[in-house]
N, C-alpha and C. Protein backbone atom coordinates (compact mmCIF):
# COMPACT_ATOMS: atom_id res chain seq x y z
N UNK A 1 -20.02 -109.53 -17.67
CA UNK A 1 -18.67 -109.05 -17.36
C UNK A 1 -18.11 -108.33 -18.56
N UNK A 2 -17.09 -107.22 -18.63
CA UNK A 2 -16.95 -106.40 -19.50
C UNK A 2 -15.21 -106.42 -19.43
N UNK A 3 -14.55 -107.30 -18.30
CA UNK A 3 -13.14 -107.47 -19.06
C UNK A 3 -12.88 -108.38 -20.20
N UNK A 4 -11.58 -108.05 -20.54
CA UNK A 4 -11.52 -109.14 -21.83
C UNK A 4 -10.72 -110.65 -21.42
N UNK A 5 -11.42 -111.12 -22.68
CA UNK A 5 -11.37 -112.60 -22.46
C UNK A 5 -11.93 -113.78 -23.23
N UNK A 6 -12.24 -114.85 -23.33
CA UNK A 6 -12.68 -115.24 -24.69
C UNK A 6 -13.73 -116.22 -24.42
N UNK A 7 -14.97 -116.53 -24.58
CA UNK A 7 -15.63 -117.15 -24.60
C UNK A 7 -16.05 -118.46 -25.42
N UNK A 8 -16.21 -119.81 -25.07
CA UNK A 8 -16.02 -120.63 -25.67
C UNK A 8 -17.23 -121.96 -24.98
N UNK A 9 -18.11 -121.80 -25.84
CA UNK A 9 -18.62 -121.96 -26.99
C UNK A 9 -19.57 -120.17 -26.59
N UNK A 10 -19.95 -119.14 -27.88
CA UNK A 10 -19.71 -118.05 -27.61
C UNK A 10 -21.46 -118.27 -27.18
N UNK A 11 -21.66 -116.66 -26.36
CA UNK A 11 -23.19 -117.10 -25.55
C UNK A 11 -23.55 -115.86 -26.17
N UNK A 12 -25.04 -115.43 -26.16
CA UNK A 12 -25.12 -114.05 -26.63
C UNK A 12 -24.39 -113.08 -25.52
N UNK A 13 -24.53 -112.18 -25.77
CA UNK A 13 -24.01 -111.12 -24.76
C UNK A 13 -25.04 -110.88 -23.83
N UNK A 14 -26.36 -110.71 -24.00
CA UNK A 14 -27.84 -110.51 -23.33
C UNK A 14 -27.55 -111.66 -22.51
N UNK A 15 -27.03 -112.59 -22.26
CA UNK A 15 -27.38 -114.14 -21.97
C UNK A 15 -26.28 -114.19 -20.32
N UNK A 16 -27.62 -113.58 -19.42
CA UNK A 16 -26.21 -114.60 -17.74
C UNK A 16 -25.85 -115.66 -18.00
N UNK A 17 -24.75 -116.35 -17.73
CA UNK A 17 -24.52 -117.41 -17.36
C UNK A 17 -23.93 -117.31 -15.70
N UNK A 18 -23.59 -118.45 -15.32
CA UNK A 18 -23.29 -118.32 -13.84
C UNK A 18 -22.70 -119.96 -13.46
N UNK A 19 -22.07 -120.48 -12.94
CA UNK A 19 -21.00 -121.20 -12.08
C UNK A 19 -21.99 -122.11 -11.16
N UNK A 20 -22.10 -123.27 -11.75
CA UNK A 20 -23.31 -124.41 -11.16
C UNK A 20 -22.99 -125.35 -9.86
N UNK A 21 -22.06 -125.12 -9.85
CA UNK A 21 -20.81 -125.41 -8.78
C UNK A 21 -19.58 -124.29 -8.63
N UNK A 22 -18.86 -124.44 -7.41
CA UNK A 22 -17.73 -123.55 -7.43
C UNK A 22 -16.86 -124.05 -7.96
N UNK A 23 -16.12 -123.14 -9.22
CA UNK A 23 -15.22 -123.25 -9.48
C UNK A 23 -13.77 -123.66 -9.20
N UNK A 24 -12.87 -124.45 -9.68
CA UNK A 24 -11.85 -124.79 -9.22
C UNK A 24 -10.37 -124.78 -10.12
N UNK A 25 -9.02 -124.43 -9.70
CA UNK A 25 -8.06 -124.75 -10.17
C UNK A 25 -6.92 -125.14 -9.34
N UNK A 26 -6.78 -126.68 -9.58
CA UNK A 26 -5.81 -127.51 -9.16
C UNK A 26 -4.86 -127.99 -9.64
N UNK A 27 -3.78 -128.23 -9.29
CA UNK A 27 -2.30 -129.32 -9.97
C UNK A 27 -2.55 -130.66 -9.48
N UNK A 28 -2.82 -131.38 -10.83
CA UNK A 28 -3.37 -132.66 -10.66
C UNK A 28 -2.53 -133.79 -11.66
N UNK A 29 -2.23 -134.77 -11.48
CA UNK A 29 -1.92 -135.66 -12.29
C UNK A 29 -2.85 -136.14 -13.77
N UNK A 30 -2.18 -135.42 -15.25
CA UNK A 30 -3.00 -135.62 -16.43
C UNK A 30 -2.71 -136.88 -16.54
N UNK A 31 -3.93 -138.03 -16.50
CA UNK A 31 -3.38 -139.23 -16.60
C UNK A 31 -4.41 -139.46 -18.05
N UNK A 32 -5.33 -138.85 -18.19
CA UNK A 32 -6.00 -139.27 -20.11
C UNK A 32 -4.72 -139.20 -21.24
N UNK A 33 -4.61 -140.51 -21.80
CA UNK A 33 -3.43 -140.35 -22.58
C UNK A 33 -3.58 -139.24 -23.92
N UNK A 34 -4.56 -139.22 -24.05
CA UNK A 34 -5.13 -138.19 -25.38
C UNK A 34 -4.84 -137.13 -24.88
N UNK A 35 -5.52 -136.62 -24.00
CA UNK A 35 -5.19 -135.13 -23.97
C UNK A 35 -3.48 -134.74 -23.46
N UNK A 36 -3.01 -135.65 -22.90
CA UNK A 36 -1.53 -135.41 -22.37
C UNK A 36 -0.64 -135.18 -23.59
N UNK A 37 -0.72 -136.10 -24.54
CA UNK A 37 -0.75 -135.97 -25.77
C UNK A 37 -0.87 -135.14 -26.99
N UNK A 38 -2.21 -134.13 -26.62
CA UNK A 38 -2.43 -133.40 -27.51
C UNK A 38 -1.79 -131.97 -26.52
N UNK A 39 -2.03 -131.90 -25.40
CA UNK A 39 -0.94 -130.60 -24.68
C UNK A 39 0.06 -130.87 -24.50
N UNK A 40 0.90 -131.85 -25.35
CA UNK A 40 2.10 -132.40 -24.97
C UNK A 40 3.14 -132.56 -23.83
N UNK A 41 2.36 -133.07 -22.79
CA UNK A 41 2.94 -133.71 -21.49
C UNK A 41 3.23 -135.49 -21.74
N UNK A 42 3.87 -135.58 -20.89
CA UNK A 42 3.77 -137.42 -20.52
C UNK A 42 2.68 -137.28 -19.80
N UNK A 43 2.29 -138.43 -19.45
CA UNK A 43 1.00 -139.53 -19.25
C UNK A 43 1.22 -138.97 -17.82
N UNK A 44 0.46 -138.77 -16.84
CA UNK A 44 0.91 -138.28 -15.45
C UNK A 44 1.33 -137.30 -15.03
N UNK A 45 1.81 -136.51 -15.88
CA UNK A 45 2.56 -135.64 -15.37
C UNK A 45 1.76 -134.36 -14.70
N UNK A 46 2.25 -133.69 -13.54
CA UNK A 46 1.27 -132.56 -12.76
C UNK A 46 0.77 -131.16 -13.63
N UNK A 47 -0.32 -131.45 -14.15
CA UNK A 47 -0.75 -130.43 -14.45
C UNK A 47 -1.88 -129.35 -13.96
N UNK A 48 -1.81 -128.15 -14.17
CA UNK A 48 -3.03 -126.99 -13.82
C UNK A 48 -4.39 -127.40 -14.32
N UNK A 49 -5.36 -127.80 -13.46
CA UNK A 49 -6.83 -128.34 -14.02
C UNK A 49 -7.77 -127.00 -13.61
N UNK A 50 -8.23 -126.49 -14.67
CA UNK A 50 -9.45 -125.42 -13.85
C UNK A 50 -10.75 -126.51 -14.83
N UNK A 51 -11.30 -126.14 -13.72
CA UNK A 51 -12.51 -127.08 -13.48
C UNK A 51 -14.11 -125.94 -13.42
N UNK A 52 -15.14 -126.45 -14.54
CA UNK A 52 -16.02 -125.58 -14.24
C UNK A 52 -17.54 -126.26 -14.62
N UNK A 53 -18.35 -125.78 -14.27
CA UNK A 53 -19.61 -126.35 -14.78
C UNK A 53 -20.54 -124.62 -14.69
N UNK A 54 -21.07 -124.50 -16.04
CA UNK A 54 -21.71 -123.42 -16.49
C UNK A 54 -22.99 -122.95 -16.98
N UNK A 55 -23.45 -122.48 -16.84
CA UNK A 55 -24.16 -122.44 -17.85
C UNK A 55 -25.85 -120.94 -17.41
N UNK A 56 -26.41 -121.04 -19.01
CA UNK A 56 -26.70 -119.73 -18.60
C UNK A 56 -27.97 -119.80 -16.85
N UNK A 57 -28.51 -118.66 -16.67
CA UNK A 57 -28.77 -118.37 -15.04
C UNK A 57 -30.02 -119.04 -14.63
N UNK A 58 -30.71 -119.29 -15.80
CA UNK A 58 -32.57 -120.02 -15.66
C UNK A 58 -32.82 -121.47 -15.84
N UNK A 59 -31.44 -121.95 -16.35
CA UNK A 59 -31.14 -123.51 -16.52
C UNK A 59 -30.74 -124.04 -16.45
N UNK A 60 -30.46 -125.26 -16.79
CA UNK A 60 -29.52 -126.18 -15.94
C UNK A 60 -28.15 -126.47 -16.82
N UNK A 61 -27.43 -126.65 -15.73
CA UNK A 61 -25.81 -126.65 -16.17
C UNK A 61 -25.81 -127.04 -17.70
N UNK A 62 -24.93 -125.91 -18.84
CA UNK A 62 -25.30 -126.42 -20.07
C UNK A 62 -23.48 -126.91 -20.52
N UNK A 63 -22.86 -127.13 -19.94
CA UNK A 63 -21.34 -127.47 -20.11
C UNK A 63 -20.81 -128.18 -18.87
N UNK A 64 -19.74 -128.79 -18.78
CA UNK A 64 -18.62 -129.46 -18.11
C UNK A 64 -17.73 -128.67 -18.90
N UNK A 65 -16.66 -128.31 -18.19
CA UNK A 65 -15.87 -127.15 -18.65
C UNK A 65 -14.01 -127.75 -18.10
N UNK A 66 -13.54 -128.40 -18.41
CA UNK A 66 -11.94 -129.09 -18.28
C UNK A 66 -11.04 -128.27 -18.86
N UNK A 67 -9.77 -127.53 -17.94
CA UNK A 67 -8.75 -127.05 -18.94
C UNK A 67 -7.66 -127.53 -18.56
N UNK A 68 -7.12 -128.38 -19.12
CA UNK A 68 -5.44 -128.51 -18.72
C UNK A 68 -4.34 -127.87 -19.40
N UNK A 69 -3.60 -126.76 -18.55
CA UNK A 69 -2.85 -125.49 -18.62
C UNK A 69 -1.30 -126.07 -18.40
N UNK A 70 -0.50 -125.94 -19.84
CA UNK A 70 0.75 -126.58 -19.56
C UNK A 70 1.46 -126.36 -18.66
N UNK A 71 2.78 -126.72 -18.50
CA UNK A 71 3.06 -126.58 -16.64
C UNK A 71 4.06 -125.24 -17.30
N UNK A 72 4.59 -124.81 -18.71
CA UNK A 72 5.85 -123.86 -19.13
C UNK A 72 4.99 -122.50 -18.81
N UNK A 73 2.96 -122.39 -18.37
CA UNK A 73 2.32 -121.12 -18.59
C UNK A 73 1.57 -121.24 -17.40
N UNK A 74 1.54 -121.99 -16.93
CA UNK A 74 0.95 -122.18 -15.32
C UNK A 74 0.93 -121.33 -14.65
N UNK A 75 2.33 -120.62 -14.31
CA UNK A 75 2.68 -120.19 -13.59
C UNK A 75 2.50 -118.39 -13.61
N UNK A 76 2.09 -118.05 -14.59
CA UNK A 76 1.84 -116.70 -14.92
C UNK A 76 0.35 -115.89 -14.42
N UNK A 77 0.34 -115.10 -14.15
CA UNK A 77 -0.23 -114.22 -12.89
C UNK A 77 -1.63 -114.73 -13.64
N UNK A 78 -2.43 -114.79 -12.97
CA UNK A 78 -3.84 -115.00 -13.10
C UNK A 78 -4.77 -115.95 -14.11
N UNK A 79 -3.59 -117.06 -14.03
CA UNK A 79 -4.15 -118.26 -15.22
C UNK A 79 -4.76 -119.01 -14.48
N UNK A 80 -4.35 -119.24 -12.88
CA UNK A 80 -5.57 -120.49 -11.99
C UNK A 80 -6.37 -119.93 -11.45
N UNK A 81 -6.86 -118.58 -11.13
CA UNK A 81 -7.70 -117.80 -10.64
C UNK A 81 -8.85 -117.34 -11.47
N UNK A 82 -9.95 -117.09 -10.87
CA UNK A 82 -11.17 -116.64 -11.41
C UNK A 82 -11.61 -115.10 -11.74
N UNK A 83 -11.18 -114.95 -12.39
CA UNK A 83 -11.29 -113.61 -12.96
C UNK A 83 -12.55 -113.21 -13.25
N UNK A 84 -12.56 -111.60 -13.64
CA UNK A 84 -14.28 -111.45 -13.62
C UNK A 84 -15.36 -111.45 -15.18
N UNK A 85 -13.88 -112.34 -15.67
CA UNK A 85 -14.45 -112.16 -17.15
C UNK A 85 -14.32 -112.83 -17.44
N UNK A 86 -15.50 -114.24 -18.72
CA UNK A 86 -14.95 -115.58 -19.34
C UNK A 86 -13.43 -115.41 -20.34
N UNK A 87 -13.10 -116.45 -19.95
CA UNK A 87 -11.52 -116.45 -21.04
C UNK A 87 -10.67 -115.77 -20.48
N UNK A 88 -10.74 -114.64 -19.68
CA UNK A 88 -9.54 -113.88 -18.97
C UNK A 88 -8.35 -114.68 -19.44
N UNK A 89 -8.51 -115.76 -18.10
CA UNK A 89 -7.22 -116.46 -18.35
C UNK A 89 -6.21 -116.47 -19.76
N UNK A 90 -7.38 -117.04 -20.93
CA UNK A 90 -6.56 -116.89 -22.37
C UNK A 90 -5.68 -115.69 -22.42
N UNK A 91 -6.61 -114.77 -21.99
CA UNK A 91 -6.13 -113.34 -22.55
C UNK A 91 -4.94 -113.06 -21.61
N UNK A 92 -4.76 -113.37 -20.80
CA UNK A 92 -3.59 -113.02 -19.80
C UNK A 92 -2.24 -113.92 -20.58
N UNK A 93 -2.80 -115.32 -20.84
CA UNK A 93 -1.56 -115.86 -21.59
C UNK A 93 -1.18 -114.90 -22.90
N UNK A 94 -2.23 -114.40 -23.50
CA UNK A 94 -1.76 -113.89 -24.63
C UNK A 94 -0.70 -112.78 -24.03
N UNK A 95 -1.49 -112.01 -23.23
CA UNK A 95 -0.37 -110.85 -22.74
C UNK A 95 1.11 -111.25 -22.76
N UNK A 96 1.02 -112.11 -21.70
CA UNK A 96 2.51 -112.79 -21.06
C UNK A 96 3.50 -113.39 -22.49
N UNK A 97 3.11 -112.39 -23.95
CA UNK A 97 4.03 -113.40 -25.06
C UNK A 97 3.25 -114.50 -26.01
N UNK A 98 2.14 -114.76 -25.92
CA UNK A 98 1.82 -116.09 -26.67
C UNK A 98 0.69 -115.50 -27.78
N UNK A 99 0.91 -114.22 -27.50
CA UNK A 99 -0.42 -113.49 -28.98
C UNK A 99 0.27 -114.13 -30.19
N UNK A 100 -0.53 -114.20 -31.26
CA UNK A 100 -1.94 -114.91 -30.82
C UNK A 100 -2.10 -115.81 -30.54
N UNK A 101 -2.88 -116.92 -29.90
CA UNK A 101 -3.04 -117.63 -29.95
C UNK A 101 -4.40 -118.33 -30.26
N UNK A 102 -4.12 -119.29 -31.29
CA UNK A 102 -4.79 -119.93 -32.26
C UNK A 102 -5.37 -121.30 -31.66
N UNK A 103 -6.45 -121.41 -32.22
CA UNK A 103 -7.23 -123.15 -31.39
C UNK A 103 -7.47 -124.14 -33.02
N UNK A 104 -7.61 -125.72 -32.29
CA UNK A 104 -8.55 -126.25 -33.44
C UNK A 104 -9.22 -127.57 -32.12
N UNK A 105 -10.66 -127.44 -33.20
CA UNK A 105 -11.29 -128.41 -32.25
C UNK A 105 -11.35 -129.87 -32.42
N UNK A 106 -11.58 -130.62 -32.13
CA UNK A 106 -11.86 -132.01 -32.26
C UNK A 106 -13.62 -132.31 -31.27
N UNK A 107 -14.41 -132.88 -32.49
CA UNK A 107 -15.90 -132.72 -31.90
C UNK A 107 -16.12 -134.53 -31.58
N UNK A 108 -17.11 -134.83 -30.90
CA UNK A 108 -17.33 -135.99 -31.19
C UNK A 108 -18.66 -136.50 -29.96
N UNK A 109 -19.47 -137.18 -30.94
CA UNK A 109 -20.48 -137.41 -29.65
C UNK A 109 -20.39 -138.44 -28.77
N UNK A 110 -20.68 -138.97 -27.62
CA UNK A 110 -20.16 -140.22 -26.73
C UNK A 110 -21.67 -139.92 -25.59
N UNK A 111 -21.19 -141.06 -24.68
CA UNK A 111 -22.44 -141.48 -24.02
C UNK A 111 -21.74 -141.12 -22.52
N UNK A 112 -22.31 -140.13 -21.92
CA UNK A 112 -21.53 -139.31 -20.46
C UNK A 112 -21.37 -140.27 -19.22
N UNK A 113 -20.11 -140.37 -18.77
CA UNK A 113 -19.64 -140.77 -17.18
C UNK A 113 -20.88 -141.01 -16.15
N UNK A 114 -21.27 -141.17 -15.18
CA UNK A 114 -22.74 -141.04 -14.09
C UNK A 114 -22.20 -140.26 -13.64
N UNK A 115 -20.89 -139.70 -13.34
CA UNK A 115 -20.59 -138.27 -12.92
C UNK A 115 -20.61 -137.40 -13.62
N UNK A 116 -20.70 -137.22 -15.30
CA UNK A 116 -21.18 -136.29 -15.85
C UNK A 116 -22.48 -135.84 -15.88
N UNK A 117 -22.87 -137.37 -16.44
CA UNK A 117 -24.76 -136.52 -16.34
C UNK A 117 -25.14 -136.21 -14.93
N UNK A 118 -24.79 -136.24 -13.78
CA UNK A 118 -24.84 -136.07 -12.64
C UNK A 118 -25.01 -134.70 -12.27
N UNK A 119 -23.88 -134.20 -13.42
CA UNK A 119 -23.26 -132.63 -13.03
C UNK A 119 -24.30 -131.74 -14.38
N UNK A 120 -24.72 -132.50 -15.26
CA UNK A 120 -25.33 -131.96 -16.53
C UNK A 120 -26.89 -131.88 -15.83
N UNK A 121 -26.96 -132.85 -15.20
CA UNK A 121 -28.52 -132.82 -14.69
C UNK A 121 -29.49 -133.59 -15.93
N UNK A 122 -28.81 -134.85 -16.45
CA UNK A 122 -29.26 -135.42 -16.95
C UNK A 122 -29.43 -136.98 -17.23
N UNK A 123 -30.14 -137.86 -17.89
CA UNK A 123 -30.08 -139.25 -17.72
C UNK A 123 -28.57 -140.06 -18.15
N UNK A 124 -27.95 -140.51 -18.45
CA UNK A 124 -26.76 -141.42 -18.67
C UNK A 124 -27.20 -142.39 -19.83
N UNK A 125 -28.71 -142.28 -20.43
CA UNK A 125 -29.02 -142.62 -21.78
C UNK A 125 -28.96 -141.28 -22.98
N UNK A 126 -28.71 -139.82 -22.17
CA UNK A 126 -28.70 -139.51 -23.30
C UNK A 126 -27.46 -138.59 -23.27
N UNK A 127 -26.76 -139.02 -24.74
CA UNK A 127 -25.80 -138.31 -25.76
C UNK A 127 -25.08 -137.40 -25.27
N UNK A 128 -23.53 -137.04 -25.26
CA UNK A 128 -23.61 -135.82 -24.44
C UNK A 128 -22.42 -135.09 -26.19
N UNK A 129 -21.93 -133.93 -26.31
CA UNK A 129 -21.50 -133.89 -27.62
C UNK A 129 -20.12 -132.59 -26.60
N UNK A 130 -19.26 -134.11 -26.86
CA UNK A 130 -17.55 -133.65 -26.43
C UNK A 130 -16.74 -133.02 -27.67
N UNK A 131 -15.97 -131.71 -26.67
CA UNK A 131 -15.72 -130.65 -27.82
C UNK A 131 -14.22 -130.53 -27.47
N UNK A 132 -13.37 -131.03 -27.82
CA UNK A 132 -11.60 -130.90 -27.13
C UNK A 132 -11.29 -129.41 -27.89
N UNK A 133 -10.64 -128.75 -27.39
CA UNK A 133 -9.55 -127.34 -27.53
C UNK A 133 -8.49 -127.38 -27.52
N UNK A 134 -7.85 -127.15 -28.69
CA UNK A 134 -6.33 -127.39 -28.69
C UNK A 134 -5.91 -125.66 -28.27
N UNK A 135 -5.22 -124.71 -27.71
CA UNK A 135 -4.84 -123.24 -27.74
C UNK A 135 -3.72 -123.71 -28.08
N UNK A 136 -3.06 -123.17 -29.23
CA UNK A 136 -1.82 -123.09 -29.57
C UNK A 136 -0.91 -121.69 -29.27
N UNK A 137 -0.01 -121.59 -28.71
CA UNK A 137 1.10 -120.37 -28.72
C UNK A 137 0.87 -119.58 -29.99
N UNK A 138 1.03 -118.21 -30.34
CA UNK A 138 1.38 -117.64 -31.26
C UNK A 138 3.11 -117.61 -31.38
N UNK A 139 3.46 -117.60 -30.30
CA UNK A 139 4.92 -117.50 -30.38
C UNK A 139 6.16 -118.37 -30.44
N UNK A 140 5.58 -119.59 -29.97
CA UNK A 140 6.18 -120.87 -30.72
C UNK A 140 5.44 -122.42 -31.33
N UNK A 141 4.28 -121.84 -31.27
CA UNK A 141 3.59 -122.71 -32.02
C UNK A 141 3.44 -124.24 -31.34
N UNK A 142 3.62 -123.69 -29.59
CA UNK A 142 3.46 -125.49 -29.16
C UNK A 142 1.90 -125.13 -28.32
N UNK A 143 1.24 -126.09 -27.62
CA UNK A 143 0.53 -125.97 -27.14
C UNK A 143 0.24 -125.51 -25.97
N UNK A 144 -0.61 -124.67 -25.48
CA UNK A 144 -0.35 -123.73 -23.66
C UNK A 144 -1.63 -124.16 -22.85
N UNK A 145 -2.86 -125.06 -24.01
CA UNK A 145 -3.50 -125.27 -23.00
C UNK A 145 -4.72 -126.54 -23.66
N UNK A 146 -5.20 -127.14 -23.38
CA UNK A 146 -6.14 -127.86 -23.76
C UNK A 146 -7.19 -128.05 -23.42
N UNK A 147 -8.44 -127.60 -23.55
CA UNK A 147 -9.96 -127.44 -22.85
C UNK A 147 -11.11 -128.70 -23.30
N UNK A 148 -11.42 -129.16 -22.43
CA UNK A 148 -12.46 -130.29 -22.97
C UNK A 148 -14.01 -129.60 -22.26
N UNK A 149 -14.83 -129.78 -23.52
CA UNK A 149 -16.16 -129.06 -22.91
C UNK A 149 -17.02 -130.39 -22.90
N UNK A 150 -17.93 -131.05 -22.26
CA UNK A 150 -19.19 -131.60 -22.28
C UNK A 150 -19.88 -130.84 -22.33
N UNK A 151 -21.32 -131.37 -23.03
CA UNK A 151 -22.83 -130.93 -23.53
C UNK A 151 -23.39 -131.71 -23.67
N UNK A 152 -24.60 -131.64 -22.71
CA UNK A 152 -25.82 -132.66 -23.15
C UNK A 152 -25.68 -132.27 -25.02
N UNK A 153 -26.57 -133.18 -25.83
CA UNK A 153 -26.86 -133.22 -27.17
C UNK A 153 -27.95 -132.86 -27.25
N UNK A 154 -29.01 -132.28 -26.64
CA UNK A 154 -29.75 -131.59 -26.76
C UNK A 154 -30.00 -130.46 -26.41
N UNK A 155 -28.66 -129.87 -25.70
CA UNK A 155 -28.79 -128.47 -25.79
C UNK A 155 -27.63 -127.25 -26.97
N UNK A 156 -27.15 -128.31 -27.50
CA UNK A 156 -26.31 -127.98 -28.66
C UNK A 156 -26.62 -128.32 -30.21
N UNK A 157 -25.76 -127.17 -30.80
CA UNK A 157 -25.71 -127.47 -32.01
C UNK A 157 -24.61 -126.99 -32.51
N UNK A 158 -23.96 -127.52 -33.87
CA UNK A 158 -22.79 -126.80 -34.21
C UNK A 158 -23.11 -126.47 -35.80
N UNK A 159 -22.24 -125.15 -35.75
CA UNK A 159 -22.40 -124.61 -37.68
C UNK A 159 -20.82 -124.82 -38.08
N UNK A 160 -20.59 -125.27 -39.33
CA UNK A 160 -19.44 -125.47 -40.13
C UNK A 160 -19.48 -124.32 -40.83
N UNK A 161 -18.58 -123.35 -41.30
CA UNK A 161 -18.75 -122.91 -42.76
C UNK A 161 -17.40 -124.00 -43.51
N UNK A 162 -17.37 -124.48 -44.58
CA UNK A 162 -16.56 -125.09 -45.64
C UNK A 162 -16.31 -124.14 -46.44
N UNK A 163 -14.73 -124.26 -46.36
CA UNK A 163 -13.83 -123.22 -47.51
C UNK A 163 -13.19 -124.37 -48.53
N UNK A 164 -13.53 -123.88 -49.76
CA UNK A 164 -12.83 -124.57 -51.26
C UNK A 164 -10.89 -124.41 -50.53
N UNK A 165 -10.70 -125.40 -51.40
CA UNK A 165 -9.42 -125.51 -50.90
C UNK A 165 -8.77 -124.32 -52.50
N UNK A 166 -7.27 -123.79 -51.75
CA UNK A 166 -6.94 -122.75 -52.83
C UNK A 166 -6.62 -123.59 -54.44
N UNK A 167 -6.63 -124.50 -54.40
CA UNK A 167 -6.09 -125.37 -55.81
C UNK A 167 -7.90 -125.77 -56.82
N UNK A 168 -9.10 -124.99 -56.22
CA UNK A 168 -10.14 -125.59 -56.77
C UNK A 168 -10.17 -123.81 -57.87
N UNK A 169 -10.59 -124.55 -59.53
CA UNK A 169 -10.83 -123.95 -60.04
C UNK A 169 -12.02 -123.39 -59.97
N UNK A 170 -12.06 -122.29 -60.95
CA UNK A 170 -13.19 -121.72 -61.61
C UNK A 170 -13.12 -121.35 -63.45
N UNK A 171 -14.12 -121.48 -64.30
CA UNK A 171 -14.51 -122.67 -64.15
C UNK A 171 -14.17 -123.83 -63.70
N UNK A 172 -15.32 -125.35 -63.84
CA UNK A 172 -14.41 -126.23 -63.89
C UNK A 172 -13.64 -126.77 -64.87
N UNK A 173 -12.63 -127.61 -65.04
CA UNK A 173 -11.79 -128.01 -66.12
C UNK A 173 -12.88 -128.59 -67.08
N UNK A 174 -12.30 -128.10 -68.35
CA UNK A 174 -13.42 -128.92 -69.38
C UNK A 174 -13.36 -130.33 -69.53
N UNK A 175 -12.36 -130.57 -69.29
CA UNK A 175 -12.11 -132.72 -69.22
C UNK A 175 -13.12 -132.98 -68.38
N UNK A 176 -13.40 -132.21 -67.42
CA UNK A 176 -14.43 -132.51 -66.43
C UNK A 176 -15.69 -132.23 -66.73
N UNK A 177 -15.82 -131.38 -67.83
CA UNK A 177 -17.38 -130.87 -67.83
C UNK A 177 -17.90 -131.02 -69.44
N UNK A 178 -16.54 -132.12 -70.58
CA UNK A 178 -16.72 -132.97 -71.61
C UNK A 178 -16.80 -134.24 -71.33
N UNK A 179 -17.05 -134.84 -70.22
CA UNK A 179 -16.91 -136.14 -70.07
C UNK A 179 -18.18 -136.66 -69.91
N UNK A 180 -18.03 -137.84 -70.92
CA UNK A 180 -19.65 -138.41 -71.64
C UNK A 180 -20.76 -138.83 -70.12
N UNK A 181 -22.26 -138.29 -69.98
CA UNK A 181 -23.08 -138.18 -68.68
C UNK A 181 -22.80 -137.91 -67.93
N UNK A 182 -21.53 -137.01 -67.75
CA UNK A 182 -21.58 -135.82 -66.52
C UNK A 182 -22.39 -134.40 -66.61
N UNK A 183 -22.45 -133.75 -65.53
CA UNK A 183 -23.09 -132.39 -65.46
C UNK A 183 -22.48 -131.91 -64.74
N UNK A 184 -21.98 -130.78 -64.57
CA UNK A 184 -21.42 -129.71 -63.70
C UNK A 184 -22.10 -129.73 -61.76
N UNK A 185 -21.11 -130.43 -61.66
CA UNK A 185 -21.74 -130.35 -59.63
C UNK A 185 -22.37 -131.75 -59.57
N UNK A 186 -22.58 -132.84 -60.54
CA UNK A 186 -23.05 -133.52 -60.39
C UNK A 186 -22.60 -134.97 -60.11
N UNK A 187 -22.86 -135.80 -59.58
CA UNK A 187 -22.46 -137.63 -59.84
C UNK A 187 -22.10 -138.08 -61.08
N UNK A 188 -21.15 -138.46 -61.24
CA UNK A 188 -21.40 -138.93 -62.37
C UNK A 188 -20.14 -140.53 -62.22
């Protein structure tokens, strides 16, 4: 697909993916206290669920795909609908006022539902590696949407890059690099 939109976790471009089930978006009661929490709703309250299972065209479903869409952006033209491009949706919120909008993730590995591995096409002994999405507003800095991905653990991997924080010198301080059996970078 060649509209815009944002892809998440990113696939090559060469790479089909395709919809392992039909897609869905419903107003459903968010009753996980975490995520109600982190898209800042109460516990219950009716929210926009698009619902997906993905993955690329020769294999088997490589995601569980959860978005809960606050109820203040719900409502804007083409956020519960399936558009012909991944992420659309984002990109339509951005339109509607919320450029940019900024994410952070929360990773963590856990042992999948029998309705997940069900939908993963896999055993319920193995690992699945849960990826939460915070989308933050550019324009007031609250939250517009929250995405939870499942992954088997063996069809993933993740890269960090680590940035020095702005307060780390160069050199290092000499108190630090006169102090009796130390070495520079080292234990001591």
């Amino acid at each position: 697909a060649t509209a815009p939109g944002y892809s998440f976790p990113s696939a090559s471009s060469q790479e089909v993916w395709k919809h392992h089930i039909p897609p869905a978006a419903t107003v459903e009661p968010l009753t996980d206290p975490r995520i109600a929490r982190l898209l800042g709703v109460q516990v219950g309250a009716r929210v926009l669920r698009r619902f997906r299972v993905t993955g690329p065209e020769s294999e088997p479903p490589f995601q569980i795909n959860i978005s809960w869409v606050h109820p203040r952006v719900a409502d804007i033209p083409g956020v519960a609908s399936q558009a012909p491009g991944p992420g659309d949706w984002l990109y339509r919120l951005e339109r509607a006022g919320h450029w940019p909008l900024s994410w952070m993730e929360i990773h963590r590995a856990r042992m999948p539902s029998k309705d997940e591995a069900a939908l993963l096409e896999i055993p319920t002994s193995l690992p699945v590696l849960e990826i939460v999405r915070v989308g933050t507003s550019g324009a007031d800095g609250k939250p517009v949407e929250v995405t939870e991905y499942i992954v088997a653990s063996d069809r993933v991997e993740t890269i960090h890059v680590l940035h020095r924080d702005e307060s780390a010198q160069s050199p290092w301080p000499d108190e630090i690099n006169d102090a009796p059996g130390s070495e520079p970078g080292g234990d001591a």
